[in-house]
Structures are given as structure tokens and as C-alpha cells.
N, C-alpha and C. Protein backbone atom coordinates (compact mmCIF):
# COMPACT_ATOMS: atom_id res chain seq x y z
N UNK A 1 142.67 186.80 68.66
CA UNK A 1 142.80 187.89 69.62
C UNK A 1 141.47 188.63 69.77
N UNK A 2 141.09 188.57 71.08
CA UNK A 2 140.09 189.41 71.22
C UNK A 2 140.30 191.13 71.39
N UNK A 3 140.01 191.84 70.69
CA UNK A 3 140.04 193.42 70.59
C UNK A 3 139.31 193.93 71.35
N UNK A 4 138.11 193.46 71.98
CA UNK A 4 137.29 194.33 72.28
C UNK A 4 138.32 194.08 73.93
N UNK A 5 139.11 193.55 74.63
CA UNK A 5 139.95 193.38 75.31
C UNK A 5 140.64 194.53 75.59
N UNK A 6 141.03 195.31 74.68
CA UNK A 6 141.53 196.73 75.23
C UNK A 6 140.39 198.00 74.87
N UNK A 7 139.15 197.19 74.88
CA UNK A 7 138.57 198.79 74.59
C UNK A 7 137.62 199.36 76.26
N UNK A 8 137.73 200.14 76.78
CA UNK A 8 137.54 200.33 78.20
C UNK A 8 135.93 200.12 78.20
N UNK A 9 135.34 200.62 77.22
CA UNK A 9 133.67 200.53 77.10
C UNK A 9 133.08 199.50 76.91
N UNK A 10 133.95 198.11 76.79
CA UNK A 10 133.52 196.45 76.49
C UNK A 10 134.05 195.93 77.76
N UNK A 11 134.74 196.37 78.78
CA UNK A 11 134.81 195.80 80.01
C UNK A 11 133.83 195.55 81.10
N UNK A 12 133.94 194.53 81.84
CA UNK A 12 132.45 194.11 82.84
C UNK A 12 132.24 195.65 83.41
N UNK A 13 131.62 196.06 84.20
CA UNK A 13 130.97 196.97 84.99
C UNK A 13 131.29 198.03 84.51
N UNK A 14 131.77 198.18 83.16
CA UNK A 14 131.71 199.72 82.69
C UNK A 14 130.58 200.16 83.63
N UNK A 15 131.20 201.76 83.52
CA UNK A 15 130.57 202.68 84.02
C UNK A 15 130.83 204.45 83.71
N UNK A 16 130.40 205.05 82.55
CA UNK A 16 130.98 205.80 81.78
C UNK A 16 131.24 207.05 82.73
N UNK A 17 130.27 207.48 83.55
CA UNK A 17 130.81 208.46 84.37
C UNK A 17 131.82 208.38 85.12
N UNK A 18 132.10 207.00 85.57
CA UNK A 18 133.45 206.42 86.91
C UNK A 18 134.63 206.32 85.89
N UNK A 19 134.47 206.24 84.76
CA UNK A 19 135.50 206.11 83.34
C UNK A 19 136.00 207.61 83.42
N UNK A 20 135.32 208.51 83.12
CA UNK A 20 135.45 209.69 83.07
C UNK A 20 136.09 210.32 83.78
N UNK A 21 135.49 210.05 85.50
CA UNK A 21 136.92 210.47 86.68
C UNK A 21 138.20 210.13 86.70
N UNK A 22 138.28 209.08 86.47
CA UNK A 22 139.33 208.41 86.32
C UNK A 22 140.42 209.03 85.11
N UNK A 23 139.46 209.13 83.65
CA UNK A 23 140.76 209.80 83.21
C UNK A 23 141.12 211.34 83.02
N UNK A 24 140.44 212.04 83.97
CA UNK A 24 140.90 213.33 84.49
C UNK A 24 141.46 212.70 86.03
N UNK A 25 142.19 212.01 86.16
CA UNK A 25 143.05 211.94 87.22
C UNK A 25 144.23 211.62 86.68
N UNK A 26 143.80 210.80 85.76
CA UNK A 26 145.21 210.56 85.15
C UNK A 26 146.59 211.66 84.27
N UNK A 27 145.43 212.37 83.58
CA UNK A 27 146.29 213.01 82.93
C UNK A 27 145.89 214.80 83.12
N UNK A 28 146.77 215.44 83.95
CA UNK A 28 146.69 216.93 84.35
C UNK A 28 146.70 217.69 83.42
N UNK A 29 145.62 217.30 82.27
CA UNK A 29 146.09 218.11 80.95
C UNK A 29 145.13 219.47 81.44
N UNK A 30 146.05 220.75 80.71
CA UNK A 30 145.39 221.88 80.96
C UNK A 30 145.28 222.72 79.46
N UNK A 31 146.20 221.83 78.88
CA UNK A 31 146.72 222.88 77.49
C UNK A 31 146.81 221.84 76.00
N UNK A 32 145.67 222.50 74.89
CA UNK A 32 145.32 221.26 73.70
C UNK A 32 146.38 222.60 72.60
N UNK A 33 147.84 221.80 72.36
CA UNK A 33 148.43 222.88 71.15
C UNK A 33 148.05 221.84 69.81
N UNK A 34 147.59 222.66 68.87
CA UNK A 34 147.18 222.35 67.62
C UNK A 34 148.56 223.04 66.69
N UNK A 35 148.76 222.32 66.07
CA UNK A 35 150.16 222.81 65.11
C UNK A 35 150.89 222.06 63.78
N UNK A 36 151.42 222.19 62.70
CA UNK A 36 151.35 221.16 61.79
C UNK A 36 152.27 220.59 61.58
N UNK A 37 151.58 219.37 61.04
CA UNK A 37 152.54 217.95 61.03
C UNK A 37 153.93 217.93 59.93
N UNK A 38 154.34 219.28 59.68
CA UNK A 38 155.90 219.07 59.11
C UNK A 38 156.96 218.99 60.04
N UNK A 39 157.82 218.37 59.34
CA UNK A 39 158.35 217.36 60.53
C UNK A 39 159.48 218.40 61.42
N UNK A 40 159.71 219.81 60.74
CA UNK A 40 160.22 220.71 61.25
C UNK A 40 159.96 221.57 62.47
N UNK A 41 158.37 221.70 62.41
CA UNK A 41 157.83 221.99 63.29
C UNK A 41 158.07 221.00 64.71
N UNK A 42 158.43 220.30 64.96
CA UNK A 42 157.97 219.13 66.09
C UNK A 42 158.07 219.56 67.10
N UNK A 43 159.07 220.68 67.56
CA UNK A 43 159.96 221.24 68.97
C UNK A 43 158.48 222.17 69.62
N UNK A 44 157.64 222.27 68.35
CA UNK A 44 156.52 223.48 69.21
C UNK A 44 155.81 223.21 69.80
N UNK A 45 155.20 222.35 70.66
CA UNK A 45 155.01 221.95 72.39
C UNK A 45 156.04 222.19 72.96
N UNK A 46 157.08 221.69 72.63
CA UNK A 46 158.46 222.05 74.11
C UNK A 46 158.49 223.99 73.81
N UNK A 47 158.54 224.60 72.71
CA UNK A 47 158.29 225.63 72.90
C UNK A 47 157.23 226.40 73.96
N UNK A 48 155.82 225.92 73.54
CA UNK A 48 154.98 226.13 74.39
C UNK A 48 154.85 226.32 75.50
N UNK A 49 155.71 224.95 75.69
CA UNK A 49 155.84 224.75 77.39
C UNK A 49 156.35 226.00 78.05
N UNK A 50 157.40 226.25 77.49
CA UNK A 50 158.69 227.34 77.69
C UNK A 50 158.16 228.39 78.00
N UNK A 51 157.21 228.82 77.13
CA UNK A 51 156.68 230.03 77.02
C UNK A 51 155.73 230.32 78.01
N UNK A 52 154.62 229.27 78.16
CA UNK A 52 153.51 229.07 79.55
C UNK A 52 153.71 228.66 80.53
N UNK A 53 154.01 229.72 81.69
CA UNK A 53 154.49 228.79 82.96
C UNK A 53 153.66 227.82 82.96
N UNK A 54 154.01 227.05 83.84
CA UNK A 54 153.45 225.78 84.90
C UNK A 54 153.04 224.54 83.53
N UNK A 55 153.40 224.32 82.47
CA UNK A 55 153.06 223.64 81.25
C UNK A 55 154.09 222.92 81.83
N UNK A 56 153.94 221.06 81.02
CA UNK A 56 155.05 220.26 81.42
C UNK A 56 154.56 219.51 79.78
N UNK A 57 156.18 219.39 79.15
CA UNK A 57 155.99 218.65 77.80
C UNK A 57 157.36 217.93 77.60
N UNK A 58 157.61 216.58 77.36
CA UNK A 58 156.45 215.93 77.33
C UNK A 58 155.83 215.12 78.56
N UNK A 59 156.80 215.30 79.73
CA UNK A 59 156.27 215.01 81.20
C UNK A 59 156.72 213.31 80.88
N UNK A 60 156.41 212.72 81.90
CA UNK A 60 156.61 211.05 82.27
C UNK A 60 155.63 210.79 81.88
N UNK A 61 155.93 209.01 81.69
CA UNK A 61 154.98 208.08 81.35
C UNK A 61 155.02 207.51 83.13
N UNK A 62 153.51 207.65 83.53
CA UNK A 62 153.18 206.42 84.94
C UNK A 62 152.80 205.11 85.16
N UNK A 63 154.08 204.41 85.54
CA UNK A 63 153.50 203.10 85.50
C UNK A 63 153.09 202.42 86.62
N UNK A 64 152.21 201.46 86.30
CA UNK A 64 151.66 200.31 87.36
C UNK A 64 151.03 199.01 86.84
N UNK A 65 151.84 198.25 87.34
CA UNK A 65 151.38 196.25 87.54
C UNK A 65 152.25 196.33 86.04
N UNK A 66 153.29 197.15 84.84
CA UNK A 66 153.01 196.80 83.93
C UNK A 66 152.99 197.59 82.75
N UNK A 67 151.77 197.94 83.07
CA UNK A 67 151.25 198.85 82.16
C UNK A 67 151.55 200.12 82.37
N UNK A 68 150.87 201.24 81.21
CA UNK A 68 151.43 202.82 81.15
C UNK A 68 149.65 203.35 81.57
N UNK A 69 149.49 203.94 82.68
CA UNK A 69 148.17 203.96 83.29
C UNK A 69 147.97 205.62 83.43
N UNK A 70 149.09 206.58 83.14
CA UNK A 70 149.37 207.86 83.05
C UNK A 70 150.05 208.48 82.56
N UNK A 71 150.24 209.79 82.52
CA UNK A 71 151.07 210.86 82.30
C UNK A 71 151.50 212.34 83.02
N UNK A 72 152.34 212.58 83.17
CA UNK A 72 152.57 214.13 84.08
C UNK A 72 152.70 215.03 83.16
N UNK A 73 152.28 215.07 81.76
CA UNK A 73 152.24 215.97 80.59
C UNK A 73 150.97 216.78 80.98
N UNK A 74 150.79 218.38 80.72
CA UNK A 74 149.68 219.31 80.76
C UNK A 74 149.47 219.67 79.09
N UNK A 75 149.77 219.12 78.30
CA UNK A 75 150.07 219.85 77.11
C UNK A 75 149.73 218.36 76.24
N UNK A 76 148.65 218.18 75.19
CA UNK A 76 148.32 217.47 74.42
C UNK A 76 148.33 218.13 72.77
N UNK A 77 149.14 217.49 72.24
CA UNK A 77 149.30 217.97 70.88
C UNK A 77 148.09 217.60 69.74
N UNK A 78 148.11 218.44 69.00
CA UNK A 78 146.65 218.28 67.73
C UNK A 78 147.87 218.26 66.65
N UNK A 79 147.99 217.34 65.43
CA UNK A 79 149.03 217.81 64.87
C UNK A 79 148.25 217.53 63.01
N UNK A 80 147.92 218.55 62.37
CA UNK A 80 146.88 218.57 61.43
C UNK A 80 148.10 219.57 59.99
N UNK A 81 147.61 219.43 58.94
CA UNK A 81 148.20 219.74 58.13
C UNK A 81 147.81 221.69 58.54
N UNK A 82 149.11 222.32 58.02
CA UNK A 82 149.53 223.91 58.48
C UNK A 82 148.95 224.24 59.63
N UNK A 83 148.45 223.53 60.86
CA UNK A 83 148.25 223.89 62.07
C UNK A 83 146.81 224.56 62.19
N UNK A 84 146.32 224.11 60.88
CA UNK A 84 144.36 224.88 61.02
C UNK A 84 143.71 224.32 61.59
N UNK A 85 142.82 225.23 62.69
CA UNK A 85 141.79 224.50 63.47
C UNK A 85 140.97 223.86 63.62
N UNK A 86 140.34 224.43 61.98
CA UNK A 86 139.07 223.71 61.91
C UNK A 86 139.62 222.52 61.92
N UNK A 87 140.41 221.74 61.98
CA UNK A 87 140.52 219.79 61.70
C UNK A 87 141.16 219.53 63.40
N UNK A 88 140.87 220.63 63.96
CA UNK A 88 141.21 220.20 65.87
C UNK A 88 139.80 220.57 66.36
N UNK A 89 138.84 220.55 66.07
CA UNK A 89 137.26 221.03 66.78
C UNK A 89 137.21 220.03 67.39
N UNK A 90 136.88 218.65 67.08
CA UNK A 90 136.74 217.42 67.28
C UNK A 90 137.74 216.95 68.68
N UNK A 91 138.92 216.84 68.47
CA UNK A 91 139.89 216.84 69.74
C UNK A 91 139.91 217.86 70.61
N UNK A 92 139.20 218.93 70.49
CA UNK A 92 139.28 219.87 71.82
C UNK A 92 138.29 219.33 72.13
N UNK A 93 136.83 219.12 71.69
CA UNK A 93 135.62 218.75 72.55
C UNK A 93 136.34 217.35 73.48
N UNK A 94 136.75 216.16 72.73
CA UNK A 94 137.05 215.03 73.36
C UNK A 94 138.07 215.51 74.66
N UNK A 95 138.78 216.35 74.71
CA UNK A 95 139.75 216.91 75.26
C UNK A 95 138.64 217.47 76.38
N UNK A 96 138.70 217.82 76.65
CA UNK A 96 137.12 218.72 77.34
C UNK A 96 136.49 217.79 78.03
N UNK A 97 136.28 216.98 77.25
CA UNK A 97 135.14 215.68 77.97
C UNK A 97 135.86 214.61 78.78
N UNK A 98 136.97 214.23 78.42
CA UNK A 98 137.85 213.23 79.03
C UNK A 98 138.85 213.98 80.30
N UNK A 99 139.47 215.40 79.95
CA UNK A 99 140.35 215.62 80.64
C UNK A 99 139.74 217.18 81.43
N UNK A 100 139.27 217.70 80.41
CA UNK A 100 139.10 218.87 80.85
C UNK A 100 139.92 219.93 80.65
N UNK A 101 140.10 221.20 79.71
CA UNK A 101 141.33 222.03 79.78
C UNK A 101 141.03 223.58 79.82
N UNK A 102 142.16 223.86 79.65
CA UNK A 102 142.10 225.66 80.15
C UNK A 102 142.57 226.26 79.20
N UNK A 103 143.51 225.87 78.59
CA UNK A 103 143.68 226.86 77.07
C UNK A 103 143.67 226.12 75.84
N UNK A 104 143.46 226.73 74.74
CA UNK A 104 143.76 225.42 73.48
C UNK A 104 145.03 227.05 73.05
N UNK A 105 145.74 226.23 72.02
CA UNK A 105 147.07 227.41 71.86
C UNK A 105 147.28 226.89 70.17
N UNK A 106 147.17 227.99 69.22
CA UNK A 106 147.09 227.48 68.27
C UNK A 106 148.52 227.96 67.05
N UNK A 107 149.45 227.37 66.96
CA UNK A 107 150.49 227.76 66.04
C UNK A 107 150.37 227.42 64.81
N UNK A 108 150.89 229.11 64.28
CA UNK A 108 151.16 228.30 62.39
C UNK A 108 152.84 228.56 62.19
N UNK A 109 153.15 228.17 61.39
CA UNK A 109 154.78 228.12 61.47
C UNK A 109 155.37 228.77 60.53
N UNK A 110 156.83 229.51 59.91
CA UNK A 110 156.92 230.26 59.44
C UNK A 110 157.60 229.06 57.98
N UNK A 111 157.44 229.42 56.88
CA UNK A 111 158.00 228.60 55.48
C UNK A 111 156.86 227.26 55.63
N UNK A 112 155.50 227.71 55.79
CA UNK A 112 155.01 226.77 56.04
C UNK A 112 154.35 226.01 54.15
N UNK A 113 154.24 225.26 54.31
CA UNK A 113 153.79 224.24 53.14
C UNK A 113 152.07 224.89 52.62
N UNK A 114 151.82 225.39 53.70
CA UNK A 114 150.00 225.50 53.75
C UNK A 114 150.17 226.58 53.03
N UNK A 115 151.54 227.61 52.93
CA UNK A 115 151.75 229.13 52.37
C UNK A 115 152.32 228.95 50.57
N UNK A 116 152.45 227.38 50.24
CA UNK A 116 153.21 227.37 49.02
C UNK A 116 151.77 227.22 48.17
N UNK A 117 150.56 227.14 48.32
CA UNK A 117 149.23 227.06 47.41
C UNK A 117 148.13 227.72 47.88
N UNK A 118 147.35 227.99 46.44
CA UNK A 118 146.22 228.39 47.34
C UNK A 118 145.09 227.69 47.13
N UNK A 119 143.64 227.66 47.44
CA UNK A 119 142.37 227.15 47.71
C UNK A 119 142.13 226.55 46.43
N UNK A 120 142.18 227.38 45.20
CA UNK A 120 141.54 226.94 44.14
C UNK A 120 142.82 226.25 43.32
N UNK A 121 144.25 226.30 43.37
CA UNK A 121 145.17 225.19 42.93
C UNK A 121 145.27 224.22 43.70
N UNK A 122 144.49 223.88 44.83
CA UNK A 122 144.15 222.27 45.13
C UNK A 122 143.39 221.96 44.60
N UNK A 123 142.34 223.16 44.64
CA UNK A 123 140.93 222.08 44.12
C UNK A 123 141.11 221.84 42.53
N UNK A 124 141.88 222.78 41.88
CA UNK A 124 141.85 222.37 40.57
C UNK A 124 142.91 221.11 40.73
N UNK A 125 144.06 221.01 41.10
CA UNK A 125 144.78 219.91 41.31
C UNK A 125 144.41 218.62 41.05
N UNK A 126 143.44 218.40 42.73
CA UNK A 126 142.79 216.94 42.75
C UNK A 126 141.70 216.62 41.79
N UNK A 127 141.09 217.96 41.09
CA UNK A 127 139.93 217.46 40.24
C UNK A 127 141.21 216.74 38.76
N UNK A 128 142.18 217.13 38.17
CA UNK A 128 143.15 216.87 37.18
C UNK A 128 144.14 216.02 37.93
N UNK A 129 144.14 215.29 38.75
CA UNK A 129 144.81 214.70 39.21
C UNK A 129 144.34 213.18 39.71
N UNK A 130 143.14 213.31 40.69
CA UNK A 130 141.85 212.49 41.30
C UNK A 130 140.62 212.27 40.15
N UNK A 131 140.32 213.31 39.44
CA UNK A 131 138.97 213.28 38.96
C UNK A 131 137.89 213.49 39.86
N UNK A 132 138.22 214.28 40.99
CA UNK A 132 137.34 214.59 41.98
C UNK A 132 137.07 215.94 42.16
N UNK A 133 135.70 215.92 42.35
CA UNK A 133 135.27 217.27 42.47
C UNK A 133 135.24 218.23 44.14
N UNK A 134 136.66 218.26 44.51
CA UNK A 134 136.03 218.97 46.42
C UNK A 134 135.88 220.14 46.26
N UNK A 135 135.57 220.95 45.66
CA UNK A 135 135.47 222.59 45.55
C UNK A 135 134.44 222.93 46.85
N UNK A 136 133.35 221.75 47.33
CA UNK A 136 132.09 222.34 47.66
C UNK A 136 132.24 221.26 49.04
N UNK A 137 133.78 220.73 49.19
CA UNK A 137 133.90 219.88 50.79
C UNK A 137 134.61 220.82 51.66
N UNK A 138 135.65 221.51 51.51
CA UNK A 138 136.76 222.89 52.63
C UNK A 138 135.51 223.77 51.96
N UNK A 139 135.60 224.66 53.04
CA UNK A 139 135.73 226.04 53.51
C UNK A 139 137.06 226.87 53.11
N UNK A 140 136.93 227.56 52.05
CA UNK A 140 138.34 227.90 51.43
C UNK A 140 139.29 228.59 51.99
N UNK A 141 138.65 229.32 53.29
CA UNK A 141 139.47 229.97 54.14
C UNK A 141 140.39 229.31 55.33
N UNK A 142 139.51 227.96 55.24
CA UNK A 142 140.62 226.93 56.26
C UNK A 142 141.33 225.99 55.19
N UNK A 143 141.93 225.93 53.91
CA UNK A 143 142.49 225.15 53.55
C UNK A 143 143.98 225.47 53.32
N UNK A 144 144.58 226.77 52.82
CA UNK A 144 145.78 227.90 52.79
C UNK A 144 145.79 228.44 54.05
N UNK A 145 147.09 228.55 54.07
CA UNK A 145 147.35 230.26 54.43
C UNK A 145 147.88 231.25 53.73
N UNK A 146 147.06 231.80 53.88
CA UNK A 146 147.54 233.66 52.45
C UNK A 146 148.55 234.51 53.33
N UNK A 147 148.20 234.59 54.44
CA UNK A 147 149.85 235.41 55.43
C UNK A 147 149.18 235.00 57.04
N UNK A 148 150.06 234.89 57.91
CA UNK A 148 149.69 234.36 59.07
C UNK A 148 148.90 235.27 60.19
N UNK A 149 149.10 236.54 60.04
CA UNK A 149 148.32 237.30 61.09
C UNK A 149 146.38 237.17 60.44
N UNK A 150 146.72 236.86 59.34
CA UNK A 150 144.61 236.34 59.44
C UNK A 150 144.66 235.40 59.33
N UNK A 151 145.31 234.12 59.22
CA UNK A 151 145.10 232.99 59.55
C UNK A 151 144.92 232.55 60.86
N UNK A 152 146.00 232.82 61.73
CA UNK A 152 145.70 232.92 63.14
C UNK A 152 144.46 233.68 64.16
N UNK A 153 144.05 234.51 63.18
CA UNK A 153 142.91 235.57 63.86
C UNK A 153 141.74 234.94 63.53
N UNK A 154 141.76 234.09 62.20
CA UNK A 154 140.85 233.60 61.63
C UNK A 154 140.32 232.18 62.89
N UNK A 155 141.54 231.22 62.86
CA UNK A 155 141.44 230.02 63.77
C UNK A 155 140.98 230.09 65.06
N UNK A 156 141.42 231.15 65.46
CA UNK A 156 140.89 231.78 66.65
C UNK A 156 139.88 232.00 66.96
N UNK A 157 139.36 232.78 66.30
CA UNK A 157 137.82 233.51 66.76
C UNK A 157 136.97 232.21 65.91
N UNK A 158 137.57 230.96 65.18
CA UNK A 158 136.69 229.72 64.93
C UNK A 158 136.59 229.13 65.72
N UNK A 159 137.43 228.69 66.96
CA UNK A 159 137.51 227.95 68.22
C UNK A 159 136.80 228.83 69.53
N UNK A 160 136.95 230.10 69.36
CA UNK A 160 135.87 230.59 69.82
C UNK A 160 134.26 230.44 70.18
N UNK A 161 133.83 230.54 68.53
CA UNK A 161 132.90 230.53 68.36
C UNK A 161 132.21 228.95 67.94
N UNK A 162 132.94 228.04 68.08
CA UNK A 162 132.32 226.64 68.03
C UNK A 162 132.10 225.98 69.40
N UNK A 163 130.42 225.77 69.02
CA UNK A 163 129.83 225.00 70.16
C UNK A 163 130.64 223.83 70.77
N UNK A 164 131.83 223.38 70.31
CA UNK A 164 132.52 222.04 71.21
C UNK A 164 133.64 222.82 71.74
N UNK A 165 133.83 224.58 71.68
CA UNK A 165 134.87 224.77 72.69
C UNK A 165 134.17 224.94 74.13
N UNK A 166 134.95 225.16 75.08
CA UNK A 166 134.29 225.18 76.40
C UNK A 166 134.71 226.66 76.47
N UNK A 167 133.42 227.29 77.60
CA UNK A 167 133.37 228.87 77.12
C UNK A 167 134.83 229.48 77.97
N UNK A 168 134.60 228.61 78.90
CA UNK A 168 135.89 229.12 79.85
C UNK A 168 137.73 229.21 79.29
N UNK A 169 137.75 228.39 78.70
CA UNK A 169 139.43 228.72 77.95
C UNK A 169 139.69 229.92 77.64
N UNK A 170 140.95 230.03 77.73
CA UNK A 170 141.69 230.85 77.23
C UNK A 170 142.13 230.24 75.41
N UNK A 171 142.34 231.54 74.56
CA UNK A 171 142.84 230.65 73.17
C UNK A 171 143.99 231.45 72.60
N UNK A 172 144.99 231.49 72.35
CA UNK A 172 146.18 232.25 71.94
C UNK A 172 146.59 231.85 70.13
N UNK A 173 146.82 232.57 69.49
CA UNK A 173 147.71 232.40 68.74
C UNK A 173 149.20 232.71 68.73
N UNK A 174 149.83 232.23 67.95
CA UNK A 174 151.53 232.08 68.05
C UNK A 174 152.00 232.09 66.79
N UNK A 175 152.78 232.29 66.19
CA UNK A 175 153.46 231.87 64.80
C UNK A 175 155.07 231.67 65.69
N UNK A 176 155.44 230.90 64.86
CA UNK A 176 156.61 229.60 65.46
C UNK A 176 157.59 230.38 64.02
N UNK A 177 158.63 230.54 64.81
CA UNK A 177 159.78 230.74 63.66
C UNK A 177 160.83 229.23 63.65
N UNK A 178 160.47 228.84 62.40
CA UNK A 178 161.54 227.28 61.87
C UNK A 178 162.68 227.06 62.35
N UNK A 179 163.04 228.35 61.91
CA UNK A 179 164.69 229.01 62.19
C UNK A 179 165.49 228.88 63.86
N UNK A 180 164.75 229.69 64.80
CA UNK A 180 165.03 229.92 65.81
C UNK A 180 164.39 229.24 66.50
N UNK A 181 163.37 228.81 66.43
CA UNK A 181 162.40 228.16 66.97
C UNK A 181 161.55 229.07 68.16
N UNK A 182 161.87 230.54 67.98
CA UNK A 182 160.92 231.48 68.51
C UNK A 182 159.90 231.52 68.39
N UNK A 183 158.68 232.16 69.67
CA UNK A 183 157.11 231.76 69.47
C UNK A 183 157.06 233.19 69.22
N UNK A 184 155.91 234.05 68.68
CA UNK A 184 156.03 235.24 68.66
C UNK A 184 154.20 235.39 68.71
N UNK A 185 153.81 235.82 69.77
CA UNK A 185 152.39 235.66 70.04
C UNK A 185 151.24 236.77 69.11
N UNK A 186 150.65 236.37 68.76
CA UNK A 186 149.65 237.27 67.73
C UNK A 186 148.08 237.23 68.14
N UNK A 187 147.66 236.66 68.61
CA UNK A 187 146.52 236.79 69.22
C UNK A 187 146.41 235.96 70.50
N UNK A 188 145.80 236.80 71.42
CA UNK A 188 145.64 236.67 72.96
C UNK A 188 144.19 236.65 73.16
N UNK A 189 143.72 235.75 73.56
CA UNK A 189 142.13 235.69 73.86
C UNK A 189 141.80 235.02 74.98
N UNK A 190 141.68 236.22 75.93
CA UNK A 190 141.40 235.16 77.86
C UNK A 190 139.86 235.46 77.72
N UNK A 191 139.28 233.90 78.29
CA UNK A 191 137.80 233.92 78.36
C UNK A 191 137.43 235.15 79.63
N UNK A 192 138.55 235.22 80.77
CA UNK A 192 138.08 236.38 81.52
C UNK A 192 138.37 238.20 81.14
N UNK A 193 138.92 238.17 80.14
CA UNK A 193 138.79 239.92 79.48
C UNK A 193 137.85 239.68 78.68
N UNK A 194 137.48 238.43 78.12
CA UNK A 194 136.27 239.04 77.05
C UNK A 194 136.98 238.60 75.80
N UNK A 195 136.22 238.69 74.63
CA UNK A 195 137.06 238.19 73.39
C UNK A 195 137.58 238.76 72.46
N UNK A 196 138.46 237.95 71.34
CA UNK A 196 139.13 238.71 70.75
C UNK A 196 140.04 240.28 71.30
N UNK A 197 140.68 240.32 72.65
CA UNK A 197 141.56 241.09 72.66
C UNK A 197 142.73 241.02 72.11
N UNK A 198 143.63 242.07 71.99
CA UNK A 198 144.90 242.31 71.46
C UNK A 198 145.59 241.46 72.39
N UNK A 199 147.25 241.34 71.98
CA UNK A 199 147.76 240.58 72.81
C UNK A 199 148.66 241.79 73.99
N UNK A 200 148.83 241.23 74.97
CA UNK A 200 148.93 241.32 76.53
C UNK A 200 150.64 241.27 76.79
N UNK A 201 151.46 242.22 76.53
CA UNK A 201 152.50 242.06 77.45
C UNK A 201 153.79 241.84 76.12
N UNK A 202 155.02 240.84 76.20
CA UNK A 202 155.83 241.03 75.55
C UNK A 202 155.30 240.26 74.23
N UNK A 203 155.53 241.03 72.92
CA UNK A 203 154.53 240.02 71.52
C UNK A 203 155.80 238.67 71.35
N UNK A 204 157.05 238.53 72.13
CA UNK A 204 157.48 237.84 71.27
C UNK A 204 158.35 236.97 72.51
N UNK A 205 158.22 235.10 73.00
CA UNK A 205 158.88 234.26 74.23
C UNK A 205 159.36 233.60 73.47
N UNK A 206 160.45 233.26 73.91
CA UNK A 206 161.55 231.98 73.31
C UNK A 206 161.47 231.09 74.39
């Protein structure tokens, strides 16, 4: 089997800019939610949606000759252990470059796993566990969460301030209740008020 067969950049007449149009036609993404991969959490894109007009999750698959050549989804999921940003930098830039978007939306969830340890009982962990030393690979403030209103404030003003966000987004935080599956908004950040404002209107959409 030849592989390089499905890779778009090994096809005759590539052409990376005509690549590029193409897949901002395909997919109307406007919105990158970052959120974590316990399996409880899963409903928080369809939350999202709920909450942000004009959002569609998870939208159709478009087909032609065959194949799946699109999507009518606005909403692309990041799904990273307790919903921390720093491990979505990377997929918002690609996000950006391929599709183009308007908000990234960042949830942490409530009984979350990221809240049962902290920084230095991993690292002591894997060193008595691995024999490995990571004390000096995380940033200790993105590896826990100690309570969610500075974790979220924290992720925030990091996606902010990293050169692969695009200046124009909007960036929100949310904390997701397990239970109800309520979003309850905690930080509001529109690139047109300026940054880091308070949040805007009702703190809490189902």
C-alpha cells in the first residue's frame, strides 16, 4: 500500500496555497473548544453549541464520488488531559492556518481528575514510579488545577498572549458542571473590548 496516496502534499500539482482555500471552504469552522478527555465530559461541544448562537455541533458529514470531502460543523474540539491550554497552542495555530477561526472557548469541568493531584505528587510519582526525572519538562502551573476560577484565568490570558493565537479572536472561559451539564461562564475576553475583561451579561447558559 502506498501511504503517501492519502497524504494531500504527495499529490501531482500540489499547490499549498490552492490546498489552503480549499480547506476553508470546506469546513465553516469558527469555534476551537479545548476541554478534557474524561469520558464524562464529552456532551461539552453540544453544550457550547447551545450556549453560542449560530455554533453547529456536530453538524453533517459532506459527501461526494464516495468519499467524506466536508463538514457543516463550526465547532472543532481540542480534547487534552483537564482541558489545559497550554497542550491546545499547537491546534489553534493549525486551526487558524487551515480554517481560520473566531473564538477558541476553553472549559474545565467540575470533579475533574486534574483537581485530585498536585504538580509536585506527579513529579514525585513518575520519578518512584518511571525513574524519571520531569520536574524541569511542565510548567507547574499548567499541569493541576488548584480551583477553577485561576485555572481558567490562567489558560486564558496564555492563549492570549501566545504568538500562534490570532489577535482577532474572541477567548472565553467556562467551567462545565458533570452533573447538569451546565456551562457557567468565568472569563469573557472579546478581541474588540480589549483584554482580559470581566464577563458580559448572564454568568451562567445551559
Amino acid at each position: 500500500m502506498d501511504l503517501n496516496t492519502y497524504a494531500f502534499s504527495q499529490q501531482p500539482g500540489f499547490i499549498e496555497t490552492e490546498m489552503r482555500k480549499a480547506f476553508k471552504q470546506a469546513v465553516p469552522l469558527r469555534t476551537v473548544v479545548v476541554y478534557c478527555y474524561d469520558p464524562r465530559a464529552v456532551n461539552i461541544p453540544h453544550a457550547v453549541a447551545k450556549a453560542m448562537p449560530g455554533e453547529v455541533y456536530p453538524g453533517d458529514i459532506v459527501w461526494e464520488q464516495g468519499k467524506k470531502v466536508a463538514s457543516t460543523t463550526t465547532i472543532f474540539p481540542v480534547v487534552v488531559a483537564g482541558g489545559r491550554a497550554v497542550d491546545a497552542l499547537r491546534s489553534i495555530t493549525v486551526a487558524q492556518h487551515l480554517f481560520g477561526i473566531e473564538n477558541i472557548v476553553v472549559v474545565h469541568h467540575t470533579y475533574c481528575g486534574a483537581t485530585s493531584f498536585t504538580p509536585e505528587g506527579l513529579i514525585k510519582a513518575f520519578q518512584s514510579e518511571q525513574g524519571v526525572d520531569i520536574s524541569a519538562l511542565y510548567d507547574r502551573a499548567n499541569i493541576a488545577i488548584a480551583d477553577y476560577e485561576s485555572s481558567l484565568k490562567r489558560d486564558t490570558r496564555l492563549l492570549r498572549e501566545s504568538k500562534g493565537t490570532p489577535k482577532h479572536v474572541n477567548i472565553y472561559g467556562y467551567l462545565f458542571n458533570i452533573d447538569t451539564e451546565a456551562l457557567t461562564l468565568i472569563v469573557e475576553d472579546r478581541a474588540a473590548l480589549g483584554r482580559h475583561n470581566p464577563p458580559v451579561g448572564p454568568a451562567t447558559r445551559t
